[in-house]
N, C-alpha and C. Protein backbone atom coordinates (compact mmCIF):
# COMPACT_ATOMS: atom_id res chain seq x y z
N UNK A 1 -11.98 -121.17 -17.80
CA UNK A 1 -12.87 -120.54 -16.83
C UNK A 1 -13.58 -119.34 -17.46
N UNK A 2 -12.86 -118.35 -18.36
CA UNK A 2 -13.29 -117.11 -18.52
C UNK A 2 -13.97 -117.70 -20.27
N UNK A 3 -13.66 -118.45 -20.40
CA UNK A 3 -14.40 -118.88 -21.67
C UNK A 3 -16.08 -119.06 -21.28
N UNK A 4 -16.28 -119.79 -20.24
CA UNK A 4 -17.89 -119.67 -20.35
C UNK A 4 -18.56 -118.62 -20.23
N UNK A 5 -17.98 -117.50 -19.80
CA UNK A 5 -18.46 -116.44 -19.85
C UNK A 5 -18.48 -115.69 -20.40
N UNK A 6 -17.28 -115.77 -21.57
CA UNK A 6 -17.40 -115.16 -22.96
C UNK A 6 -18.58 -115.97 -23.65
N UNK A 7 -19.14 -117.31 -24.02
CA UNK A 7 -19.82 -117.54 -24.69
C UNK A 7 -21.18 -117.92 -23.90
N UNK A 8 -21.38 -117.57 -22.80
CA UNK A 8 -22.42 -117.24 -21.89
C UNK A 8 -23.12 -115.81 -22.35
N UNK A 9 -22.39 -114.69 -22.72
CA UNK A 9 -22.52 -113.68 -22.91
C UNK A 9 -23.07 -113.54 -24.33
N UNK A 10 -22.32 -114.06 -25.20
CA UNK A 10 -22.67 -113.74 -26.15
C UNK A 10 -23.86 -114.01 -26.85
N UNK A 11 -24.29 -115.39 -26.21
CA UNK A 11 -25.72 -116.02 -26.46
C UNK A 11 -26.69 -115.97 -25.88
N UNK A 12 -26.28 -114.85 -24.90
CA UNK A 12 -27.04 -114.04 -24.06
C UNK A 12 -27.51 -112.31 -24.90
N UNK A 13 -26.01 -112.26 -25.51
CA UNK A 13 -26.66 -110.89 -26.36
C UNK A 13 -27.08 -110.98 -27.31
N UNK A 14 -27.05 -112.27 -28.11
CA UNK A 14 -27.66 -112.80 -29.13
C UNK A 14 -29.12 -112.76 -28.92
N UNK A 15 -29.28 -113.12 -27.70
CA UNK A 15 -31.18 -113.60 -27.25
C UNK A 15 -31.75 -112.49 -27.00
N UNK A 16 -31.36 -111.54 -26.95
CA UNK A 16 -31.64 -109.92 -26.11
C UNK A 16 -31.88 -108.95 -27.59
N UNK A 17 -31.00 -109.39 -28.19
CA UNK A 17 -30.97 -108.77 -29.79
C UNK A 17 -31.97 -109.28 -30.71
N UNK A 18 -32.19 -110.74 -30.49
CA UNK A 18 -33.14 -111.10 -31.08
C UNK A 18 -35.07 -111.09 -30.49
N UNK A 19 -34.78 -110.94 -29.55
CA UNK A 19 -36.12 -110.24 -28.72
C UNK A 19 -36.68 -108.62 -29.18
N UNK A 20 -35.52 -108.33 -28.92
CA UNK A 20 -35.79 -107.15 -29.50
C UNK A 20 -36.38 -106.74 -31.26
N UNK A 21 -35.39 -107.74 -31.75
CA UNK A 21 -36.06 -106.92 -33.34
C UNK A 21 -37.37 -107.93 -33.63
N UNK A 22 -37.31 -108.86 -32.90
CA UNK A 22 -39.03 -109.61 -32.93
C UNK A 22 -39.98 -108.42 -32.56
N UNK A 23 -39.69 -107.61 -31.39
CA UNK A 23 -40.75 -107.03 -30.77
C UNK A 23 -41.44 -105.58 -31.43
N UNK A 24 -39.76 -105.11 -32.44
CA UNK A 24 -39.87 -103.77 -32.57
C UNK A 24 -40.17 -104.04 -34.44
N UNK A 25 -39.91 -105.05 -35.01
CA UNK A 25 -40.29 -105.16 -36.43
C UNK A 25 -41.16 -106.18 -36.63
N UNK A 26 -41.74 -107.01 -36.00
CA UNK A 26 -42.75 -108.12 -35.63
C UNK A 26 -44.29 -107.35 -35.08
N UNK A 27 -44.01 -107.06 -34.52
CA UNK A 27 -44.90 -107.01 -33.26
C UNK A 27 -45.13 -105.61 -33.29
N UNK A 28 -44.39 -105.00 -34.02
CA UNK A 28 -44.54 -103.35 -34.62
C UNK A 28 -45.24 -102.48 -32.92
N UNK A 29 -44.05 -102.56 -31.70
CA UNK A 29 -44.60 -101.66 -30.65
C UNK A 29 -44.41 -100.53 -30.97
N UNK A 30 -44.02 -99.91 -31.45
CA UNK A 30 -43.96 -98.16 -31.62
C UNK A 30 -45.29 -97.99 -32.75
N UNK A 31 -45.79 -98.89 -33.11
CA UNK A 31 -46.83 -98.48 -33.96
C UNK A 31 -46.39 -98.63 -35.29
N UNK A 32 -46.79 -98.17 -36.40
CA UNK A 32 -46.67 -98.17 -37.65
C UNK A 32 -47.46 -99.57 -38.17
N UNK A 33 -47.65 -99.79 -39.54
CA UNK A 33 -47.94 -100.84 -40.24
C UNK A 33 -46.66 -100.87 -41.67
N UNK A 34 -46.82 -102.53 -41.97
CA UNK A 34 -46.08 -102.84 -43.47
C UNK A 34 -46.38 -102.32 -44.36
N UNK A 35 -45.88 -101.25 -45.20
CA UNK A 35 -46.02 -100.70 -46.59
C UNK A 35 -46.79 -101.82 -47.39
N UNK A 36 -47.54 -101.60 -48.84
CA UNK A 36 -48.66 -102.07 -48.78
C UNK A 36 -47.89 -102.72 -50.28
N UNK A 37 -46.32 -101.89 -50.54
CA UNK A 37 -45.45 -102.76 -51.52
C UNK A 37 -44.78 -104.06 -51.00
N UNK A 38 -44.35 -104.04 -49.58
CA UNK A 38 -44.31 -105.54 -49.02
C UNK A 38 -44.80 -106.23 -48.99
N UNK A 39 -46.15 -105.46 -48.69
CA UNK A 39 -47.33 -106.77 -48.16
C UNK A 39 -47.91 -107.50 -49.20
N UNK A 40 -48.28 -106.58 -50.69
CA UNK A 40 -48.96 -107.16 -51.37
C UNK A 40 -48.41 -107.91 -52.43
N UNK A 41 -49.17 -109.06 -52.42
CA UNK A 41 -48.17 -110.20 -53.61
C UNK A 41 -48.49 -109.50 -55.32
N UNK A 42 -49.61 -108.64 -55.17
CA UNK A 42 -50.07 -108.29 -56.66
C UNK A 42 -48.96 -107.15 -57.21
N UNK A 43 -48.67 -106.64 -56.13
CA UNK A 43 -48.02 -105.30 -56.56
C UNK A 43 -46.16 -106.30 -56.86
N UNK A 44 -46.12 -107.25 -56.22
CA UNK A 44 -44.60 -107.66 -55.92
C UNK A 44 -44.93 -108.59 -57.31
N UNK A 45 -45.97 -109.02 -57.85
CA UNK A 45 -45.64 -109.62 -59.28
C UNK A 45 -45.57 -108.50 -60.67
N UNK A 46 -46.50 -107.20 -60.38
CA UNK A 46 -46.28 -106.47 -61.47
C UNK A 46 -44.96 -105.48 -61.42
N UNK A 47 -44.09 -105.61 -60.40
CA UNK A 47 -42.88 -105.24 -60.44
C UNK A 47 -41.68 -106.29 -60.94
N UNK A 48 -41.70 -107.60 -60.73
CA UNK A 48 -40.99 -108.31 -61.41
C UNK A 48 -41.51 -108.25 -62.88
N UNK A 49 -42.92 -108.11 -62.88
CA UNK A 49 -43.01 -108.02 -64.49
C UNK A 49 -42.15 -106.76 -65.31
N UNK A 50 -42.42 -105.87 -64.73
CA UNK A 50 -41.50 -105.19 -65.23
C UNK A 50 -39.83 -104.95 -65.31
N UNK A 51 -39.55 -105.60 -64.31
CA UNK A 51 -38.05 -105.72 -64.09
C UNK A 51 -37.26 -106.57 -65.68
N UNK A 52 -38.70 -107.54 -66.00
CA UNK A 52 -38.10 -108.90 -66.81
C UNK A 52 -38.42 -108.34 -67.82
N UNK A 53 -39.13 -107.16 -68.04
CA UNK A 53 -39.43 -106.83 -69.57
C UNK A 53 -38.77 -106.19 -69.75
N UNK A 54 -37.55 -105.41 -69.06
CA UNK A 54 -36.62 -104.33 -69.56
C UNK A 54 -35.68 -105.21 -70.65
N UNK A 55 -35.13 -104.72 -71.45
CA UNK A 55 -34.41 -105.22 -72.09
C UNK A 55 -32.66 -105.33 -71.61
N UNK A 56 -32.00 -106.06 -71.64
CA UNK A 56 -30.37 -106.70 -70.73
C UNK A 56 -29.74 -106.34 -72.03
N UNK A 57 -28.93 -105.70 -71.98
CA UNK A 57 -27.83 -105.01 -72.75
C UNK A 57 -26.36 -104.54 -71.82
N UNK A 58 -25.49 -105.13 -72.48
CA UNK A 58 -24.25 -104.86 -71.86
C UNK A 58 -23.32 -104.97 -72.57
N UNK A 59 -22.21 -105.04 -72.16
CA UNK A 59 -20.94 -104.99 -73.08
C UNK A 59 -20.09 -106.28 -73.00
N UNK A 60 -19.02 -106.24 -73.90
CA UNK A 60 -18.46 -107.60 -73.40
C UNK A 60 -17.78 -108.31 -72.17
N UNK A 61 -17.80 -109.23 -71.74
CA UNK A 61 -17.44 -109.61 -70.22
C UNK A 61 -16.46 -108.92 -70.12
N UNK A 62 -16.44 -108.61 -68.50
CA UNK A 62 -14.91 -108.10 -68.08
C UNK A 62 -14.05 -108.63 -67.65
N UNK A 63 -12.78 -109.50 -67.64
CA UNK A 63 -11.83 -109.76 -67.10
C UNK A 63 -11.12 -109.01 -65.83
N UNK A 64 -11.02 -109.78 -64.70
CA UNK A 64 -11.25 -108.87 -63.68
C UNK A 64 -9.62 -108.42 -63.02
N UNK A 65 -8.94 -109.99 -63.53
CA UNK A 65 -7.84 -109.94 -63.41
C UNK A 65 -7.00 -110.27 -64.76
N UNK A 66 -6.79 -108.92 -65.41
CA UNK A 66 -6.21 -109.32 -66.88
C UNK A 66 -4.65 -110.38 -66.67
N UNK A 67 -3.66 -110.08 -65.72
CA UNK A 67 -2.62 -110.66 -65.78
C UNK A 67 -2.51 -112.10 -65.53
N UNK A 68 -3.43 -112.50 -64.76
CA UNK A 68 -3.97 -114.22 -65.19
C UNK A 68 -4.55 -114.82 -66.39
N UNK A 69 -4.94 -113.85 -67.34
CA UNK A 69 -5.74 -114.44 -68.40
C UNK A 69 -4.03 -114.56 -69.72
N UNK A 70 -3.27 -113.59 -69.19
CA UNK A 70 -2.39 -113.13 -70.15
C UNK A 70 -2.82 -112.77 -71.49
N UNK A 71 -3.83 -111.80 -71.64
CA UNK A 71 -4.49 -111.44 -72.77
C UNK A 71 -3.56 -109.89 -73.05
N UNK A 72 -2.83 -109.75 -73.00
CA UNK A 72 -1.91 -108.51 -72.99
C UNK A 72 -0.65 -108.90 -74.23
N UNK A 73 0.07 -108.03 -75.25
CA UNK A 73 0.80 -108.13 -75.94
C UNK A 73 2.22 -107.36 -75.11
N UNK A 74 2.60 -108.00 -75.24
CA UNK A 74 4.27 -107.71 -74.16
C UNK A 74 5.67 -107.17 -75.94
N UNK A 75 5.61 -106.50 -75.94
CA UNK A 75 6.54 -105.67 -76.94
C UNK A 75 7.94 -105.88 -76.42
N UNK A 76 8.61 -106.34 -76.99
CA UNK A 76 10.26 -106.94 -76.61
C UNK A 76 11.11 -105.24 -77.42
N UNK A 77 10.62 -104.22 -77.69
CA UNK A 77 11.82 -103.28 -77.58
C UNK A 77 10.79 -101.84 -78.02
N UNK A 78 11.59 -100.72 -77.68
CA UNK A 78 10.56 -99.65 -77.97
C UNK A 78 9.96 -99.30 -79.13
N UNK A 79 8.98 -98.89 -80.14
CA UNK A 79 9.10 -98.57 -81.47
C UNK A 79 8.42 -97.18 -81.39
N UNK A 80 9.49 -96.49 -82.49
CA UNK A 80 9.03 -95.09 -82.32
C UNK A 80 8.36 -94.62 -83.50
């Protein structure tokens, strides 16, 4: 019984939520316009150009979980 009204509700606040950010980032009612770095495809290709010309330098992979790889030397007594 109380189930349809949990999922009555929710796809009800789903529709209310989604009205809303249609109206207020769509439909831009408070005013404003799209920055002119969103909008424009020229400016959004000479930024990947540059992204791809940086040069990728890093270090060697990281192992994230060393004790699964068992890359560790295990010493069977103390040495001083």
């Amino acid at each position: 019984m109380s189930g349809k009204y949990i999922i009555a509700s929710l796809v009800g606040s789903f529709g209310i939520a989604w009205v809303c950010d249609y109206y207020v980032s769509d439909k831009k009612i408070f005013g404003g316009t799209v920055c002119a770095t969103a909008s424009n495809p020229a400016w959004q290709e000479e930024t990947d150009k540059k992204f791809n010309a940086w040069p990728r330098t890093a270090g060697p992979p990281v192992v994230m979980n060393p004790i699964s790889h068992q890359n560790f030397i295990v010493k069977s007594r103390l040495e001083s």
